[in-house]
PDB file of N, CA and C in Angstrom:
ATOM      1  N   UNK A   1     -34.480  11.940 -19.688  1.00  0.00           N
ATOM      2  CA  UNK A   1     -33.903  11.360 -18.497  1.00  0.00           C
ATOM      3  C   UNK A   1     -34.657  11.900 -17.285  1.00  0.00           C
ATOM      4  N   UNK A   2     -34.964  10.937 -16.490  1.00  0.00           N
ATOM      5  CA  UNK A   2     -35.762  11.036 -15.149  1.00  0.00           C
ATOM      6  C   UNK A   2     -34.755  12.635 -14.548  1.00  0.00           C
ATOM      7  N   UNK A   3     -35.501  13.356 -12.763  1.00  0.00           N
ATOM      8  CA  UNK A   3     -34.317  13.957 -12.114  1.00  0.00           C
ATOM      9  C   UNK A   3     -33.933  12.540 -11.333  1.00  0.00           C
ATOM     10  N   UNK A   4     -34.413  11.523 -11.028  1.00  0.00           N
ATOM     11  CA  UNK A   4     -33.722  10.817 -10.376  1.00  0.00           C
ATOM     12  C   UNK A   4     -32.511  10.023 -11.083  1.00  0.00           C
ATOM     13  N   UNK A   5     -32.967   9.804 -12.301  1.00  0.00           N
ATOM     14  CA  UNK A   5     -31.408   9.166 -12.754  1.00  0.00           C
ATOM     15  C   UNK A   5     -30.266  10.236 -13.242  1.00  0.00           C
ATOM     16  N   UNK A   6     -30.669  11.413 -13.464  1.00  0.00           N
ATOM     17  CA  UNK A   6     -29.831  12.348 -13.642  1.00  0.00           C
ATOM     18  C   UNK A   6     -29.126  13.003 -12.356  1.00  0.00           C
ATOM     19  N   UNK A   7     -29.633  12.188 -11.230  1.00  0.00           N
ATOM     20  CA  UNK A   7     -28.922  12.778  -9.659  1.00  0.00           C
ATOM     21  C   UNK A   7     -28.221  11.402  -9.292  1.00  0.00           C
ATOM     22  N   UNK A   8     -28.149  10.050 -10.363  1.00  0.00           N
ATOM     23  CA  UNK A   8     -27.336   9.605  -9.744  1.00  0.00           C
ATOM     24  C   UNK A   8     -26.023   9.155  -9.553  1.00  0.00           C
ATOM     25  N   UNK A   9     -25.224   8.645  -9.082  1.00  0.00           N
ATOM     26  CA  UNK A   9     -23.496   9.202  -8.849  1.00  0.00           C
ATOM     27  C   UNK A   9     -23.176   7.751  -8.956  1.00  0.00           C
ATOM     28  N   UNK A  10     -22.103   7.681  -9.725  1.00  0.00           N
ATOM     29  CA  UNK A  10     -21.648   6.512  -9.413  1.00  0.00           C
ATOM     30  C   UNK A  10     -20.416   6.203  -8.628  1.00  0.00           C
ATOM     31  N   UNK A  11     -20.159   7.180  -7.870  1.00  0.00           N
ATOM     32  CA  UNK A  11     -18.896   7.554  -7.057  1.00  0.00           C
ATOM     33  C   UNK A  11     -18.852   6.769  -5.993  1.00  0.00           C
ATOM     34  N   UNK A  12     -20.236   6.493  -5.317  1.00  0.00           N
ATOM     35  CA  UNK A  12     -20.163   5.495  -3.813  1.00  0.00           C
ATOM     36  C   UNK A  12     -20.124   3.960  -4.238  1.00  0.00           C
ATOM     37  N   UNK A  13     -20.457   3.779  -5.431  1.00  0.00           N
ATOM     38  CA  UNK A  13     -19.967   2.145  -5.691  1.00  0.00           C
ATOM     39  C   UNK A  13     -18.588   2.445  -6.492  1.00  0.00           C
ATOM     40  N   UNK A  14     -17.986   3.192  -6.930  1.00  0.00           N
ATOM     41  CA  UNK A  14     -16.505   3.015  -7.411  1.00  0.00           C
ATOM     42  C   UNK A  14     -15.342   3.216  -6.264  1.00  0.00           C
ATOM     43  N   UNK A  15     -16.086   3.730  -4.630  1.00  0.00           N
ATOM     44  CA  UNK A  15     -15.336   3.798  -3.682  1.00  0.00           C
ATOM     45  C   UNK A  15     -15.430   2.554  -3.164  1.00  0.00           C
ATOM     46  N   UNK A  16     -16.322   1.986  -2.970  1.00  0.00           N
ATOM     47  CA  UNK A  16     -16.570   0.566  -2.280  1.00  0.00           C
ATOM     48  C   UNK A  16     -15.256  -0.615  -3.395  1.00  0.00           C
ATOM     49  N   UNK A  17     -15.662  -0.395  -4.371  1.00  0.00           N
ATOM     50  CA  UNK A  17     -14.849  -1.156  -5.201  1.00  0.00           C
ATOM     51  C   UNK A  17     -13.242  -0.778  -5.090  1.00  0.00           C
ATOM     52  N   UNK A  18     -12.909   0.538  -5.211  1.00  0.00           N
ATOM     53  CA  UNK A  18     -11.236   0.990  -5.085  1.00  0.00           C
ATOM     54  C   UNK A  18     -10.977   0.644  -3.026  1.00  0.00           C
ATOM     55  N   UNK A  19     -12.065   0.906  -2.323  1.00  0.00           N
ATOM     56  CA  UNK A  19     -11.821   0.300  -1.177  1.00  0.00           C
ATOM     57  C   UNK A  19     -10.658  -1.070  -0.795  1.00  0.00           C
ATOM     58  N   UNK A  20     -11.973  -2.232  -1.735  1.00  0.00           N
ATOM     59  CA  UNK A  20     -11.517  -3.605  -1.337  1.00  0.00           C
ATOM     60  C   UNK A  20      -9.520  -3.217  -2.130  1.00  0.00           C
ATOM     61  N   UNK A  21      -9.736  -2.633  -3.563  1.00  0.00           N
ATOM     62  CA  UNK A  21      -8.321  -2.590  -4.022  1.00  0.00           C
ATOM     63  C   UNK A  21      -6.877  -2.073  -3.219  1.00  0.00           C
ATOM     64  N   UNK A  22      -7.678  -1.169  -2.408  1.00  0.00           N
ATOM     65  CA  UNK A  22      -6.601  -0.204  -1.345  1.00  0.00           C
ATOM     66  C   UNK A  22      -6.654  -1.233   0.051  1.00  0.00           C
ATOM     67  N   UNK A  23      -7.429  -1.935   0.442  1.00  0.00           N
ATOM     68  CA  UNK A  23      -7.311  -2.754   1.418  1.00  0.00           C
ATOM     69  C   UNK A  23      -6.035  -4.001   1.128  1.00  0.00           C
ATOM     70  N   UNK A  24      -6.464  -4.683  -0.088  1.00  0.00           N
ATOM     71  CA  UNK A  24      -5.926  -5.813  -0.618  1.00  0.00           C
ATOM     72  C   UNK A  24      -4.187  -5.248  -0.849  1.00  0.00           C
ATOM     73  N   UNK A  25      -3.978  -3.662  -1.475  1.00  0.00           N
ATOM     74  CA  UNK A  25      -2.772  -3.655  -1.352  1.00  0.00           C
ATOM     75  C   UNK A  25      -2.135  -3.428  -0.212  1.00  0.00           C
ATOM     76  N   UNK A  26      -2.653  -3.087   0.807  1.00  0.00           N
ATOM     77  CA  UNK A  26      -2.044  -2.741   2.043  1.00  0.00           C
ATOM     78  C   UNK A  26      -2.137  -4.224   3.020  1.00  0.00           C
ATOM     79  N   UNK A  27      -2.985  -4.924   2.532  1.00  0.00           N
ATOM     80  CA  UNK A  27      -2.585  -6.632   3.330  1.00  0.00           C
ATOM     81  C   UNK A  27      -1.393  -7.622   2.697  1.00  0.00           C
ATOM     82  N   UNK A  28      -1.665  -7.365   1.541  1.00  0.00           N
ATOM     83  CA  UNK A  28      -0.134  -7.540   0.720  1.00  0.00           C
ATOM     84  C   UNK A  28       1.095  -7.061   1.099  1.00  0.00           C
ATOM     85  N   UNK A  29       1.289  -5.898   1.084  1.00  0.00           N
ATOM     86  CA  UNK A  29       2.508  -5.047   1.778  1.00  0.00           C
ATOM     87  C   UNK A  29       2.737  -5.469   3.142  1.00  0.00           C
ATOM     88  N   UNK A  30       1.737  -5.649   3.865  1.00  0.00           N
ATOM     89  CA  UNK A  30       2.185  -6.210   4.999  1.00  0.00           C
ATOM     90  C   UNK A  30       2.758  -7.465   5.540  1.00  0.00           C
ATOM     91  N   UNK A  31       1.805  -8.565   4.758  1.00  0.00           N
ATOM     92  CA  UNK A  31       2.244 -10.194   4.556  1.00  0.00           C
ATOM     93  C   UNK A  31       3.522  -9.786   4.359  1.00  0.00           C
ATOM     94  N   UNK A  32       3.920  -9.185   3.436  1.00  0.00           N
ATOM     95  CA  UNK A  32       5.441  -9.313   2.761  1.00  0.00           C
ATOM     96  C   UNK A  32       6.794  -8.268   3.634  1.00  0.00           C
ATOM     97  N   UNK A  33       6.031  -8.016   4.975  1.00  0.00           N
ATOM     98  CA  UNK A  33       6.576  -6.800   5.536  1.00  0.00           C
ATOM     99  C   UNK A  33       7.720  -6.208   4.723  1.00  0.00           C
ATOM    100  N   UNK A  34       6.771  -5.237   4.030  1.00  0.00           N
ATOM    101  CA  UNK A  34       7.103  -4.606   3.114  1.00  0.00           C
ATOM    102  C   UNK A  34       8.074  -3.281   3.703  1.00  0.00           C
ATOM    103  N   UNK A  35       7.090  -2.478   4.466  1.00  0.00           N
ATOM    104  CA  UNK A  35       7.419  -0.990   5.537  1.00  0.00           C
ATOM    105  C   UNK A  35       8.330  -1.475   6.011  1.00  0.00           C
ATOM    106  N   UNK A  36       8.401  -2.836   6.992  1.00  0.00           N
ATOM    107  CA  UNK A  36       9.493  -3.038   7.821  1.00  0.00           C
ATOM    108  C   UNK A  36      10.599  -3.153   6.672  1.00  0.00           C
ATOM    109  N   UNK A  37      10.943  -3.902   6.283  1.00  0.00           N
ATOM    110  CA  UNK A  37      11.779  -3.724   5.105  1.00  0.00           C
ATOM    111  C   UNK A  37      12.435  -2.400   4.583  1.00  0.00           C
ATOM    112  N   UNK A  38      11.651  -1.478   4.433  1.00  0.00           N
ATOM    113  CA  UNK A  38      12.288  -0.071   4.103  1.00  0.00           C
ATOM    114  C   UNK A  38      12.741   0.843   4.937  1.00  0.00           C
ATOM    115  N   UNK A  39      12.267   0.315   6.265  1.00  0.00           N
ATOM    116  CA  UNK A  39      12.330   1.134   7.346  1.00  0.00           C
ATOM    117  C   UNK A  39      14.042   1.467   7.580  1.00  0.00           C
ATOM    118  N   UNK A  40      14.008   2.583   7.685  1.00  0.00           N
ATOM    119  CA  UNK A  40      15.740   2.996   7.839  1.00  0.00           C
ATOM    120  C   UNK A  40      16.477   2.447   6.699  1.00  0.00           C
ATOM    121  N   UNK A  41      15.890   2.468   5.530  1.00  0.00           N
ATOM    122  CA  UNK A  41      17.223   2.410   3.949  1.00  0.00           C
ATOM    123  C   UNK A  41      16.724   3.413   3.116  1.00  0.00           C
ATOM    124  N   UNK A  42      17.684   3.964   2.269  1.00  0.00           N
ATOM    125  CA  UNK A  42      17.473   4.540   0.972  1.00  0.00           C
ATOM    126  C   UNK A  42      16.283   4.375   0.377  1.00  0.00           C
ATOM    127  N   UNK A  43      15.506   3.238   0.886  1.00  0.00           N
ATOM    128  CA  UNK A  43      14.477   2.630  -0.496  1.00  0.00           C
ATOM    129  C   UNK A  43      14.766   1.617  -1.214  1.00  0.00           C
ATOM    130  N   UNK A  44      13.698   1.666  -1.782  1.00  0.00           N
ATOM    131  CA  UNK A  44      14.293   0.214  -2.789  1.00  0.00           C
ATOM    132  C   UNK A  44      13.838   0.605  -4.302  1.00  0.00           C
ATOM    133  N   UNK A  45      14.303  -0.169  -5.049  1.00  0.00           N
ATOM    134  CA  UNK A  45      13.808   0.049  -6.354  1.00  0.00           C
ATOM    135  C   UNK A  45      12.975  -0.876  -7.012  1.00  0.00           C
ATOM    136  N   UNK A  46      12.254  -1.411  -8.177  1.00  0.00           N
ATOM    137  CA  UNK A  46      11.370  -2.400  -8.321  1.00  0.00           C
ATOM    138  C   UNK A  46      12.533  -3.630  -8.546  1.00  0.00           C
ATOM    139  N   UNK A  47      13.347  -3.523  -9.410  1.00  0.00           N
ATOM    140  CA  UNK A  47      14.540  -4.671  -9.306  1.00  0.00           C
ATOM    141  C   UNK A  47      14.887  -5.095  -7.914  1.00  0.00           C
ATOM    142  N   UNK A  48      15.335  -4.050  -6.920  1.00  0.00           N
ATOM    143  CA  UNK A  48      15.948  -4.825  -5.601  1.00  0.00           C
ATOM    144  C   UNK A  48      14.853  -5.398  -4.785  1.00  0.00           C
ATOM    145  N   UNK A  49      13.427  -4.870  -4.770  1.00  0.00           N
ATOM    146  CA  UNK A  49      12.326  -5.348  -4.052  1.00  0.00           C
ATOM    147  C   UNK A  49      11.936  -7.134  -4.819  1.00  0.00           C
ATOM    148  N   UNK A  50      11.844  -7.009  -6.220  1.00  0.00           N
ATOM    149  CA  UNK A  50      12.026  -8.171  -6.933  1.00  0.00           C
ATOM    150  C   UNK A  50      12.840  -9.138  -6.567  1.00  0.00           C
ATOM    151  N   UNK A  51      13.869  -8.553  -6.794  1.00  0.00           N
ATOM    152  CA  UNK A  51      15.202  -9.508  -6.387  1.00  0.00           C
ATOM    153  C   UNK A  51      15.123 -10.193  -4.861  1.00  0.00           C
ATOM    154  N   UNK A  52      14.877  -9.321  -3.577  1.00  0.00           N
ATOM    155  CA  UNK A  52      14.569  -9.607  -2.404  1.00  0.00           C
ATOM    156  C   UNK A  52      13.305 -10.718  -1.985  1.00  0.00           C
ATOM    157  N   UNK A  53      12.237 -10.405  -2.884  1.00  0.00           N
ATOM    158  CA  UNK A  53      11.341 -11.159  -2.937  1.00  0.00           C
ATOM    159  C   UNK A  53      11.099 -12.542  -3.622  1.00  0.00           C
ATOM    160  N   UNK A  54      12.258 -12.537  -4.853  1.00  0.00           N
ATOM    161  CA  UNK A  54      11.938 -13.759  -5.561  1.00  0.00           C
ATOM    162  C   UNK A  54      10.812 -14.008  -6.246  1.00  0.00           C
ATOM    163  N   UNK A  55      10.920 -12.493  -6.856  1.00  0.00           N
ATOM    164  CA  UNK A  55       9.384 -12.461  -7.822  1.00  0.00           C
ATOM    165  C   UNK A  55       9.922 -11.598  -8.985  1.00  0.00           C
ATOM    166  N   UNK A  56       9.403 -11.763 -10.251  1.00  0.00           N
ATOM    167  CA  UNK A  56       9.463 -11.169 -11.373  1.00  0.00           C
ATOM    168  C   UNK A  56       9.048  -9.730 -10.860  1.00  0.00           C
ATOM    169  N   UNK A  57      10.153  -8.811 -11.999  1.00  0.00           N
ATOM    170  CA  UNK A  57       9.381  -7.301 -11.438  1.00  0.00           C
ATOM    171  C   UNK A  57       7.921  -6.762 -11.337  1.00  0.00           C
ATOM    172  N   UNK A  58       7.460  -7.629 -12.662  1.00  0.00           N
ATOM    173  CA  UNK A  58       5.796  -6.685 -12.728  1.00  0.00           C
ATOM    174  C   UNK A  58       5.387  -7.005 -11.302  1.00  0.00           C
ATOM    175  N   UNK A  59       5.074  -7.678 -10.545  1.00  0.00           N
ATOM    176  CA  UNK A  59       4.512  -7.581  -9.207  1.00  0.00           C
ATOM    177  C   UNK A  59       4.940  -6.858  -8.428  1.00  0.00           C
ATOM    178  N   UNK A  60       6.197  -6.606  -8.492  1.00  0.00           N
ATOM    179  CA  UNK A  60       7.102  -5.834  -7.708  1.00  0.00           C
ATOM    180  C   UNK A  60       6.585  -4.353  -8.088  1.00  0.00           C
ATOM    181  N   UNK A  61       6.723  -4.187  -9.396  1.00  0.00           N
ATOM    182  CA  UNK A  61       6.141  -2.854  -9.606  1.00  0.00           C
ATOM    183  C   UNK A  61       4.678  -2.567  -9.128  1.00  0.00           C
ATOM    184  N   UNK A  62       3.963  -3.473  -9.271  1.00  0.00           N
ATOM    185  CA  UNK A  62       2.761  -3.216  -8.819  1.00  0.00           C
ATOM    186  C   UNK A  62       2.423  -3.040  -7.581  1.00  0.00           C
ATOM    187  N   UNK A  63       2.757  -3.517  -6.744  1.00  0.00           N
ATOM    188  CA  UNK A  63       2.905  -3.719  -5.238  1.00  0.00           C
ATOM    189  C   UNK A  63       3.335  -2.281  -5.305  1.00  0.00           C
ATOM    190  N   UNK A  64       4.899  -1.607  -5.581  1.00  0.00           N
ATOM    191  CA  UNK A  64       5.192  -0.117  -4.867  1.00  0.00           C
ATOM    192  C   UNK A  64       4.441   0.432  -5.568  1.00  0.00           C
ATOM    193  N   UNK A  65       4.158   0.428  -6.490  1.00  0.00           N
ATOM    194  CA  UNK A  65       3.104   1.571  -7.066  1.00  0.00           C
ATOM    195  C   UNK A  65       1.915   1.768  -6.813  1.00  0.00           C
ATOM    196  N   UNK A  66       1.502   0.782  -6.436  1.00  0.00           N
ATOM    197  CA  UNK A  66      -0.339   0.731  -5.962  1.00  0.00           C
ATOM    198  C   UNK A  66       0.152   0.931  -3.825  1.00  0.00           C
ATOM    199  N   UNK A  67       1.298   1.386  -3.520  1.00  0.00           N
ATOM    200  CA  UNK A  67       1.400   2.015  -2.020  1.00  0.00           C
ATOM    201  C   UNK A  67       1.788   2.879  -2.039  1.00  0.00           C
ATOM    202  N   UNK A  68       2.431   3.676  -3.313  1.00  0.00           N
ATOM    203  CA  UNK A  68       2.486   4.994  -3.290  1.00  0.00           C
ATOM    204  C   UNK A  68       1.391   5.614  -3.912  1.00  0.00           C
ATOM    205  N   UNK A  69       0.515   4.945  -4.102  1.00  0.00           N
ATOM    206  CA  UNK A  69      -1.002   5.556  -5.042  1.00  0.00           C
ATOM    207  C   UNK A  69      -1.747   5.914  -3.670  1.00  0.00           C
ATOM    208  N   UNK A  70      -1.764   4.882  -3.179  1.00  0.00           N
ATOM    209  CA  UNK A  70      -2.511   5.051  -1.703  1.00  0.00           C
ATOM    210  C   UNK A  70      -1.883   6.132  -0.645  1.00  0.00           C
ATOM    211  N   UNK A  71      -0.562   6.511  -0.965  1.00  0.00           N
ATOM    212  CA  UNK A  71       0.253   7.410   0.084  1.00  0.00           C
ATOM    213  C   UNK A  71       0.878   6.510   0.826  1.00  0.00           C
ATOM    214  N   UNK A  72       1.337   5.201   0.824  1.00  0.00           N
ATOM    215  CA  UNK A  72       1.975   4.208   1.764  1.00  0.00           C
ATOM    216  C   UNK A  72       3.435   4.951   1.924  1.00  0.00           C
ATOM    217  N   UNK A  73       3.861   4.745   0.477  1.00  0.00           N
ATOM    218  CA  UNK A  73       5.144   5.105   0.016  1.00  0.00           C
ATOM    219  C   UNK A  73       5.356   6.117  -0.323  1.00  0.00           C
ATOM    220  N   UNK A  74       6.341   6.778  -0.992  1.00  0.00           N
ATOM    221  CA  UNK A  74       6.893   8.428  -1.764  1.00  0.00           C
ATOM    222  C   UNK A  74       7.829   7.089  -2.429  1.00  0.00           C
ATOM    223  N   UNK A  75       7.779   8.045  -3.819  1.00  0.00           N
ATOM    224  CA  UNK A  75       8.794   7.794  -4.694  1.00  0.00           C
ATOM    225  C   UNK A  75       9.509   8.862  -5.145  1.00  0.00           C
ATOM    226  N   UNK A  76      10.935   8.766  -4.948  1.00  0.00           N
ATOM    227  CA  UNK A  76      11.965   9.724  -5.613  1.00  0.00           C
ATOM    228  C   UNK A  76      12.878   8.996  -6.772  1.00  0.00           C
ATOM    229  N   UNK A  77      12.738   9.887  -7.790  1.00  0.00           N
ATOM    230  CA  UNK A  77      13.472   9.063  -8.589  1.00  0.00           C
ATOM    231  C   UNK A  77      12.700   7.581  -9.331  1.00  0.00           C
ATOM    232  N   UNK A  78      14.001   6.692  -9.051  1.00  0.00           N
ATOM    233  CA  UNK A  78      13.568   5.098  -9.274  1.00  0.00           C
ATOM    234  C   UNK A  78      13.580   4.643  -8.125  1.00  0.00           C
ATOM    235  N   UNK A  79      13.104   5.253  -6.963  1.00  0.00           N
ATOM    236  CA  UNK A  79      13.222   4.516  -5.503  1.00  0.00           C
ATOM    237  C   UNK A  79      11.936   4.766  -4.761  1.00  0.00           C
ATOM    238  N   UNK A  80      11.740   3.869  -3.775  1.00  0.00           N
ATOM    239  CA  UNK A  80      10.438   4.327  -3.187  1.00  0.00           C
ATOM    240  C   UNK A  80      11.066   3.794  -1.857  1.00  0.00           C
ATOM    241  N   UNK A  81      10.294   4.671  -0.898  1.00  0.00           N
ATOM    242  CA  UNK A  81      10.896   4.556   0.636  1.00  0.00           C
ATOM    243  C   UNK A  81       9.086   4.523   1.142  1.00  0.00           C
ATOM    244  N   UNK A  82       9.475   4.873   2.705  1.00  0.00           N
ATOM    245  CA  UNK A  82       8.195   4.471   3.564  1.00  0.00           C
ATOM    246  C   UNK A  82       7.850   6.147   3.434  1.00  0.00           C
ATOM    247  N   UNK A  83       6.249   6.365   3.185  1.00  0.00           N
ATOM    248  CA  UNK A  83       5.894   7.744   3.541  1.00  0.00           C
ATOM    249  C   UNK A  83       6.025   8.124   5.059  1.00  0.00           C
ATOM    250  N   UNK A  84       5.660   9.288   5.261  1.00  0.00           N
ATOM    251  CA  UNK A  84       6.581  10.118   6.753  1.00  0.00           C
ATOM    252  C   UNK A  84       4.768   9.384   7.674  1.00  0.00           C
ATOM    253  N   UNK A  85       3.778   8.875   7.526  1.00  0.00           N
ATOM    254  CA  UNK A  85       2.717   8.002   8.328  1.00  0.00           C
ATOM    255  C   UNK A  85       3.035   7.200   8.236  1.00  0.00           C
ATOM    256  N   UNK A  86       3.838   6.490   7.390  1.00  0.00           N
ATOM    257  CA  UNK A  86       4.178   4.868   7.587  1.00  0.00           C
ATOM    258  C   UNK A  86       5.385   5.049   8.833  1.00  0.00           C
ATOM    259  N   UNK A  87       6.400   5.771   8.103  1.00  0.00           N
ATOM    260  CA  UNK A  87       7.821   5.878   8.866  1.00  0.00           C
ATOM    261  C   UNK A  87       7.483   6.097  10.584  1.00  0.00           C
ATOM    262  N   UNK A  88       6.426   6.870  11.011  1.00  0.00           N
ATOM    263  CA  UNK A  88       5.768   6.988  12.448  1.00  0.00           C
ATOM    264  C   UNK A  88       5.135   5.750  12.817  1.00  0.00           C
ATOM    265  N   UNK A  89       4.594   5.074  12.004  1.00  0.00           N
ATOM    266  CA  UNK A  89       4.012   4.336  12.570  1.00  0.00           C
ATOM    267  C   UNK A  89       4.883   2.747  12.839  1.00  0.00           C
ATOM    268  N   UNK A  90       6.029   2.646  11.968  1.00  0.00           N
ATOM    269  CA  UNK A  90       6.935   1.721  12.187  1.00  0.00           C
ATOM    270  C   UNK A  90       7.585   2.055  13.330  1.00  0.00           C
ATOM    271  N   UNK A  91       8.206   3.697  13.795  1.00  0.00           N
ATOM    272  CA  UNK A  91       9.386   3.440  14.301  1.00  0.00           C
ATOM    273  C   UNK A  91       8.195   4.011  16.203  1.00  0.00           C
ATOM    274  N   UNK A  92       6.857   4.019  15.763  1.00  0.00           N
ATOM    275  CA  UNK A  92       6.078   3.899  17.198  1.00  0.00           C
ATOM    276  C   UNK A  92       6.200   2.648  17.771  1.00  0.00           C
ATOM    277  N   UNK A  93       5.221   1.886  16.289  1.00  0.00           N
ATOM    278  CA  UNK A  93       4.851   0.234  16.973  1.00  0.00           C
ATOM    279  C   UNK A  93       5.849  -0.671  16.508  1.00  0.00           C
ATOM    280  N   UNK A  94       6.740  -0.455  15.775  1.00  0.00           N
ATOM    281  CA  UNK A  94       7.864  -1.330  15.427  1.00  0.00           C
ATOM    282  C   UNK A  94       7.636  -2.158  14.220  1.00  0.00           C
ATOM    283  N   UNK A  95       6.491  -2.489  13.488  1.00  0.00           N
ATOM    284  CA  UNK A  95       5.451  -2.366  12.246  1.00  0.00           C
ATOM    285  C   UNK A  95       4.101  -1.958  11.776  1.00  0.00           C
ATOM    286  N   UNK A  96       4.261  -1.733  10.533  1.00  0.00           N
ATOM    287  CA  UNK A  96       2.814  -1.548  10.391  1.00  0.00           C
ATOM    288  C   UNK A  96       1.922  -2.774  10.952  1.00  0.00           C
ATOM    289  N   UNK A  97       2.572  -4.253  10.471  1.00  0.00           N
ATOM    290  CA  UNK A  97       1.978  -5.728  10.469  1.00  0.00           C
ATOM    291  C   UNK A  97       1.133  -5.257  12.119  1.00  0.00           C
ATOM    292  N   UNK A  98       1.563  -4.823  13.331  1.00  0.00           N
ATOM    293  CA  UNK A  98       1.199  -5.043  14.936  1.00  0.00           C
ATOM    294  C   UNK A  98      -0.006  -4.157  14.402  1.00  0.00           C
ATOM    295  N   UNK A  99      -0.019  -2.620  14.042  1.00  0.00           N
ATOM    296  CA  UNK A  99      -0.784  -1.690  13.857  1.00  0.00           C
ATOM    297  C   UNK A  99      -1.498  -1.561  12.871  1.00  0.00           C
ATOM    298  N   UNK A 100      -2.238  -2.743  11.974  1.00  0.00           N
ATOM    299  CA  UNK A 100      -2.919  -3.070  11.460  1.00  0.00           C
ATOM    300  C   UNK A 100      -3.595  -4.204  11.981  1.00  0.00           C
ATOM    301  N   UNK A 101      -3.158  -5.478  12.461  1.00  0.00           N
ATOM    302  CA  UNK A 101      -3.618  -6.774  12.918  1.00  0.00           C
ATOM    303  C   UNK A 101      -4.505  -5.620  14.777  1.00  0.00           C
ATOM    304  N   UNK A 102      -4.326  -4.617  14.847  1.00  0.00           N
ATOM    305  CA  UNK A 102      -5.079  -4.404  15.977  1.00  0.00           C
ATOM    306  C   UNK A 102      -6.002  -3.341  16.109  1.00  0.00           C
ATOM    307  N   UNK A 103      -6.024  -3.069  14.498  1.00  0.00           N
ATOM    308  CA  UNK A 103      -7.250  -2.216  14.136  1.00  0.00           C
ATOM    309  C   UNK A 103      -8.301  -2.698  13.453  1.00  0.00           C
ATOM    310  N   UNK A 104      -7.935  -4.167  13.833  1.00  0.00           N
ATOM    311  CA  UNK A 104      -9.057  -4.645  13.044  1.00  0.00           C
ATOM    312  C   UNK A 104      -9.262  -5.729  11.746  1.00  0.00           C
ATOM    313  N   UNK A 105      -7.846  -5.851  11.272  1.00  0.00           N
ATOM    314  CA  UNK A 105      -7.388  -7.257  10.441  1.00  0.00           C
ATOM    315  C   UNK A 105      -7.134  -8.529  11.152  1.00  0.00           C
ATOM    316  N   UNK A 106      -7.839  -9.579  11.370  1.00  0.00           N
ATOM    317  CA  UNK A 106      -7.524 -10.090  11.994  1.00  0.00           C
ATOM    318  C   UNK A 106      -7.089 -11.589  11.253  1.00  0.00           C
ATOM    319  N   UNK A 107      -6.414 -11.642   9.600  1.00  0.00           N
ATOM    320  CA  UNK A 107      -6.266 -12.859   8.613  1.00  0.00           C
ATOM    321  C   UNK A 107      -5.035 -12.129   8.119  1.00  0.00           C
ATOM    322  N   UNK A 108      -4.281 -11.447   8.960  1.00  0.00           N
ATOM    323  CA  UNK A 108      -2.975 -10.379   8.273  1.00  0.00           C
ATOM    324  C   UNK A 108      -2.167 -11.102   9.104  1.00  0.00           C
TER     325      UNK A 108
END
């Protein structure tokens, strides 16, 4: 093996790639004002987010789980609420949806 192929990383194309994935879940969560939604409750669980949404759970699960992967959310238990950067940033700008569409999303 070359030193050049033995120095090389495949870490900056698996970030570019988990990028678009962490983008896509956080434009999702928002379409669906998700944060606003949790903002000031217990949380929700994948059934009541389901149920609210009118979607089978697996999406539901996927959706809170891929925003608490990212740090969107905390999960306790079977519940997931807004993490303590989301919870600031809702009860600053009143959603994430304003404080995303003005950093730079502009199809959110």
């Amino acid at each position: 093996m070359s030193e050049l192929a033995a120095n090389l990383s495949p870490i900056p194309l698996m970030q570019i790639a988990t990028g678009f994935w962490a983008s896509k879940t956080l434009a999702a969560a928002t379409e669906l004002n998700l944060f606003t939604r949790l903002s000031g409750t217990a949380g929700t669980t994948i059934e009541e987010l389901a149920q609210a949404l009118a979607v089978q759970p697996r999406p539901a699960e996927m959706l809170l789980t891929g925003c608490a992967a990212l740090g969107l959310l905390e999960k306790q238990s079977d519940r997931y609420r807004n993490s303590k950067p989301i919870r600031s940033i809702v009860v600053t700008s009143g959603s994430v949806a304003s404080t995303y569409q003005t950093t730079g999303c502009r199809s959110c």
